[in-house]
PDB file of N, CA and C in Angstrom:
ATOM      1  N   UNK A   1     -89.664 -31.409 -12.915  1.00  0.00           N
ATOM      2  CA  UNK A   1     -88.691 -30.356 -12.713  1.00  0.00           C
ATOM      3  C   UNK A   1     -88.124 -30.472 -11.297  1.00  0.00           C
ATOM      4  N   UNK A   2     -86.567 -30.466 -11.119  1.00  0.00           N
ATOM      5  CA  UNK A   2     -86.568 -30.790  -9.867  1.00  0.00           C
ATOM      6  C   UNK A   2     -86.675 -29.702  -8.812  1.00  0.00           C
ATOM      7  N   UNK A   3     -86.706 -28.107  -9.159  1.00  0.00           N
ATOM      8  CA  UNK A   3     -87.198 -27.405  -8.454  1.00  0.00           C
ATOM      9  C   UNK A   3     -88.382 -27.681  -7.845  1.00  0.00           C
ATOM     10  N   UNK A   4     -89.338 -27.931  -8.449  1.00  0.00           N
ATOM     11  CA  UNK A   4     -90.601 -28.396  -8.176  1.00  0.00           C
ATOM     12  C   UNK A   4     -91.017 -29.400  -7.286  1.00  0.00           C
ATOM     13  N   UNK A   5     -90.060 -30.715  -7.255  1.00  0.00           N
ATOM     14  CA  UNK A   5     -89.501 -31.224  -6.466  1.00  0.00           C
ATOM     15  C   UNK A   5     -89.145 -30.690  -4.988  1.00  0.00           C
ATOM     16  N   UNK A   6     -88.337 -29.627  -5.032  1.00  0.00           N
ATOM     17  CA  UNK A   6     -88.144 -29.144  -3.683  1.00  0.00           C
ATOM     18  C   UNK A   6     -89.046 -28.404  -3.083  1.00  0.00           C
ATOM     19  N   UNK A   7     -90.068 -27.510  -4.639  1.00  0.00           N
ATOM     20  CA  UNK A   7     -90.743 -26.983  -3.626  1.00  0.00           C
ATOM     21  C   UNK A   7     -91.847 -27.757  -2.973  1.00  0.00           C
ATOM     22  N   UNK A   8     -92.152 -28.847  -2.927  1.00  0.00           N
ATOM     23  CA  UNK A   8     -93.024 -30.074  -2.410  1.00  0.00           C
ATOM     24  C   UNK A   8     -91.958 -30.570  -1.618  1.00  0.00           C
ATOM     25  N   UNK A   9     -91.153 -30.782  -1.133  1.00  0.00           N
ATOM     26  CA  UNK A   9     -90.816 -30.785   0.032  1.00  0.00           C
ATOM     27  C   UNK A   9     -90.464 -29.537   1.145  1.00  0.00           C
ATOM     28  N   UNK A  10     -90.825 -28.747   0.843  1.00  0.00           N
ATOM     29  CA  UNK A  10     -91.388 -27.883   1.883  1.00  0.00           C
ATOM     30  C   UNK A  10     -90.040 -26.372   1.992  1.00  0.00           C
ATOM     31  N   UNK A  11     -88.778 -26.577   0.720  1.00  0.00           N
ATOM     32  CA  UNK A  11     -87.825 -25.891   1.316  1.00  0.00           C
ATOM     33  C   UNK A  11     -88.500 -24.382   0.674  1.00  0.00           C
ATOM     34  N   UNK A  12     -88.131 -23.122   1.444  1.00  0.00           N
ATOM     35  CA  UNK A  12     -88.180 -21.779   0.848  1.00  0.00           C
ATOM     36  C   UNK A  12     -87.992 -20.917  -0.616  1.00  0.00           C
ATOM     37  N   UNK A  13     -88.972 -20.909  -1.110  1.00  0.00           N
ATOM     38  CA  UNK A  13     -88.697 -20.306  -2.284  1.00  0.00           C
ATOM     39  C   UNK A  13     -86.942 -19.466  -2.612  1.00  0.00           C
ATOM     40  N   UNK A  14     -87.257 -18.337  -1.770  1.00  0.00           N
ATOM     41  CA  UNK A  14     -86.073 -17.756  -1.587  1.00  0.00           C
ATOM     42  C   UNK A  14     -84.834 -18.779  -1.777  1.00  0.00           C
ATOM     43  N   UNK A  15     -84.649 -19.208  -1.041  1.00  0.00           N
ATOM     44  CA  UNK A  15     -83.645 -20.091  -0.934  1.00  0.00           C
ATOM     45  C   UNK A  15     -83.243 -21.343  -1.883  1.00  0.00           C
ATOM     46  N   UNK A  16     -84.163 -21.302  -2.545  1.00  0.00           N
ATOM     47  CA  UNK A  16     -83.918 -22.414  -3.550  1.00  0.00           C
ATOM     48  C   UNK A  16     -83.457 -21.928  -5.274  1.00  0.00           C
ATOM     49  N   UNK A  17     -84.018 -20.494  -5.140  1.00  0.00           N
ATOM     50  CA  UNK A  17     -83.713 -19.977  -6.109  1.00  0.00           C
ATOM     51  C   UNK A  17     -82.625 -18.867  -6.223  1.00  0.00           C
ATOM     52  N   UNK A  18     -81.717 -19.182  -4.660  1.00  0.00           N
ATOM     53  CA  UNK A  18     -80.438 -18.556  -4.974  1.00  0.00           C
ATOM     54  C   UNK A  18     -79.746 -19.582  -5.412  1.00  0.00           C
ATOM     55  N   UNK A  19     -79.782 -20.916  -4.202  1.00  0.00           N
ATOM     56  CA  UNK A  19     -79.036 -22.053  -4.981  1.00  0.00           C
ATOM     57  C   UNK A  19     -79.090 -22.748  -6.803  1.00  0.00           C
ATOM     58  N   UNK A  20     -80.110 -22.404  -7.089  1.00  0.00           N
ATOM     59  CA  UNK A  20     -80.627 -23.365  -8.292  1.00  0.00           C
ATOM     60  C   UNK A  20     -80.140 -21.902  -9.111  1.00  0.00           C
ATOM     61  N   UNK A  21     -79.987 -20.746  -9.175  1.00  0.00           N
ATOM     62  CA  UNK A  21     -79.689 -19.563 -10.149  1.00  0.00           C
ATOM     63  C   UNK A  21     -80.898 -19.434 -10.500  1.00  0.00           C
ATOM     64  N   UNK A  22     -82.055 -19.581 -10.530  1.00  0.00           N
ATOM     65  CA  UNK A  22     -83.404 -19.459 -10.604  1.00  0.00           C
ATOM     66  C   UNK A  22     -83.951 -18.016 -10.429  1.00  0.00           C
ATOM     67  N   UNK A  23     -85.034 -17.168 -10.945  1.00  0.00           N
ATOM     68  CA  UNK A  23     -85.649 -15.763 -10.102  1.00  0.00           C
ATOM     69  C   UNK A  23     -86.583 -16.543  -9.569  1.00  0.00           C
ATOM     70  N   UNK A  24     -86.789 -15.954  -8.324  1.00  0.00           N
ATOM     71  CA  UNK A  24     -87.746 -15.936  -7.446  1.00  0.00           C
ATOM     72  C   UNK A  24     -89.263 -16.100  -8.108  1.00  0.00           C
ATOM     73  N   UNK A  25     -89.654 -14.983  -9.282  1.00  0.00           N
ATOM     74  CA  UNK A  25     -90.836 -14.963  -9.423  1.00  0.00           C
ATOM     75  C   UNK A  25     -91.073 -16.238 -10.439  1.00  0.00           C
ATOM     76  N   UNK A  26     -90.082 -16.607 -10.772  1.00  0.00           N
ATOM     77  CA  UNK A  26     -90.157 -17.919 -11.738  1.00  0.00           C
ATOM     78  C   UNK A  26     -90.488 -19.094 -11.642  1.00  0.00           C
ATOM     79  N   UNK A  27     -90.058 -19.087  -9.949  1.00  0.00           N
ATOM     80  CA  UNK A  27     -90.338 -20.762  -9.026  1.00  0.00           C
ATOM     81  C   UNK A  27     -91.601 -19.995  -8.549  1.00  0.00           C
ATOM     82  N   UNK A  28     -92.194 -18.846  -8.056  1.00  0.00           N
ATOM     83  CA  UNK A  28     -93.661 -18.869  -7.296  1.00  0.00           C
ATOM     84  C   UNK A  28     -94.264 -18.617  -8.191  1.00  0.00           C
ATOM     85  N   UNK A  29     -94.134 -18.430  -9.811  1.00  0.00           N
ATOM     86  CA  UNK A  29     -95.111 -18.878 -10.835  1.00  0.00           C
ATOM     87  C   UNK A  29     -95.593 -20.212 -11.038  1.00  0.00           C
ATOM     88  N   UNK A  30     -94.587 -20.787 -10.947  1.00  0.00           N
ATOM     89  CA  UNK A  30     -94.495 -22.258 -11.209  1.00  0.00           C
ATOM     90  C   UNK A  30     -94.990 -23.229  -9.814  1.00  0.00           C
ATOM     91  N   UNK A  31     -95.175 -22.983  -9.023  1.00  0.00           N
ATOM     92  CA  UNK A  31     -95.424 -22.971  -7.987  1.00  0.00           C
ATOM     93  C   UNK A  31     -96.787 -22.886  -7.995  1.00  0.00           C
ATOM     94  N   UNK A  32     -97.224 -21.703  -8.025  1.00  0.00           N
ATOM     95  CA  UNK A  32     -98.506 -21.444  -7.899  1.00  0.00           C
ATOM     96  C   UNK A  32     -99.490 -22.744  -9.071  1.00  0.00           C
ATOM     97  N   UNK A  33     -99.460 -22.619  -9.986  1.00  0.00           N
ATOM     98  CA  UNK A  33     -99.375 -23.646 -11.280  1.00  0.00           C
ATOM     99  C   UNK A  33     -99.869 -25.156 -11.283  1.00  0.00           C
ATOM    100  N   UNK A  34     -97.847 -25.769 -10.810  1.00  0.00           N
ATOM    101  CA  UNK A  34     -97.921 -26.905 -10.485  1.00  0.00           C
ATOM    102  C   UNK A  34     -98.357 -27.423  -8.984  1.00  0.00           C
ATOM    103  N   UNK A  35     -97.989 -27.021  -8.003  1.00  0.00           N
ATOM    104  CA  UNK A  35     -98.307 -28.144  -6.880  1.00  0.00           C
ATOM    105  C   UNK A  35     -99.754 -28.274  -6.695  1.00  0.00           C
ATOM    106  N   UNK A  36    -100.808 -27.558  -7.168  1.00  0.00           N
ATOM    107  CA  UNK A  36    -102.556 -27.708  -6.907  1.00  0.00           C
ATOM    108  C   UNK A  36    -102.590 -29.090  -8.059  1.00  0.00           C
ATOM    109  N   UNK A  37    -101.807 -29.062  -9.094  1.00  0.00           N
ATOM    110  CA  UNK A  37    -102.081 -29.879 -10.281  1.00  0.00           C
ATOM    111  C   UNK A  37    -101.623 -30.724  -9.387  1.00  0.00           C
ATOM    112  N   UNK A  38    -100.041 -31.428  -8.451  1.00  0.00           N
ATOM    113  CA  UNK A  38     -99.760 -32.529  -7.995  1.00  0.00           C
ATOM    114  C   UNK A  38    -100.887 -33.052  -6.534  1.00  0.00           C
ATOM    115  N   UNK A  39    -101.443 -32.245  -6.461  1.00  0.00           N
ATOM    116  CA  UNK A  39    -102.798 -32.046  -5.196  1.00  0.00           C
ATOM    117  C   UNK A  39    -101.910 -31.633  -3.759  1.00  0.00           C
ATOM    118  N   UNK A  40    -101.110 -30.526  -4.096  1.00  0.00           N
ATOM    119  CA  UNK A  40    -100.447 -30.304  -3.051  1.00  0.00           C
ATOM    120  C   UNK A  40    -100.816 -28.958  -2.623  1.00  0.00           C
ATOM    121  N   UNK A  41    -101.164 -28.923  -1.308  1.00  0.00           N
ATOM    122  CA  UNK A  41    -101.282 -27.250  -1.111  1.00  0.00           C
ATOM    123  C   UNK A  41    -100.413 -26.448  -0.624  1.00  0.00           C
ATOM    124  N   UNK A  42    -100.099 -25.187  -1.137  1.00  0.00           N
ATOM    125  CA  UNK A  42     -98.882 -24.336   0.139  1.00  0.00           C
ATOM    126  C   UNK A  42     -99.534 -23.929   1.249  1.00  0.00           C
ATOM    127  N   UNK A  43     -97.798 -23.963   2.104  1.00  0.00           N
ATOM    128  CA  UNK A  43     -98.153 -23.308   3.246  1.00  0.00           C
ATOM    129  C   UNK A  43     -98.147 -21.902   3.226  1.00  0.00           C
ATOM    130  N   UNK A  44     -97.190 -21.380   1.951  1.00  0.00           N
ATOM    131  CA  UNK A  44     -96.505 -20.298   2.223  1.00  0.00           C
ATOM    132  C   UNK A  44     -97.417 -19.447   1.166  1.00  0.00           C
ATOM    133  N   UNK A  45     -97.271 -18.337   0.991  1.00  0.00           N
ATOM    134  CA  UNK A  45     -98.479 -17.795  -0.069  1.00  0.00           C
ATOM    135  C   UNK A  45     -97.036 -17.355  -1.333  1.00  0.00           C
TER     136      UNK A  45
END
């Protein structure tokens, strides 16, 4: 997913899900989810 994508490179939730038309709680579901599965940890909670 290429959101997912961005959020592994480090850009702001917020911000990615005004650009992408996305909700917010949709990418920090997904988020929460996928990046432990890619062995990635957040910075951001």
């Amino acid at each position: 997913m290429r959101a997912l994508d961005l959020l592994e490179s480090g850009r702001p939730v917020p911000d990615m899900a005004a650009s992408l038309g996305i909700a917010q709680p949709c990418l920090y579901r997904e988020k929460q989810h996928d990046l432990p599965n890619r062995g990635i940890t957040s910075q951001n909670p």
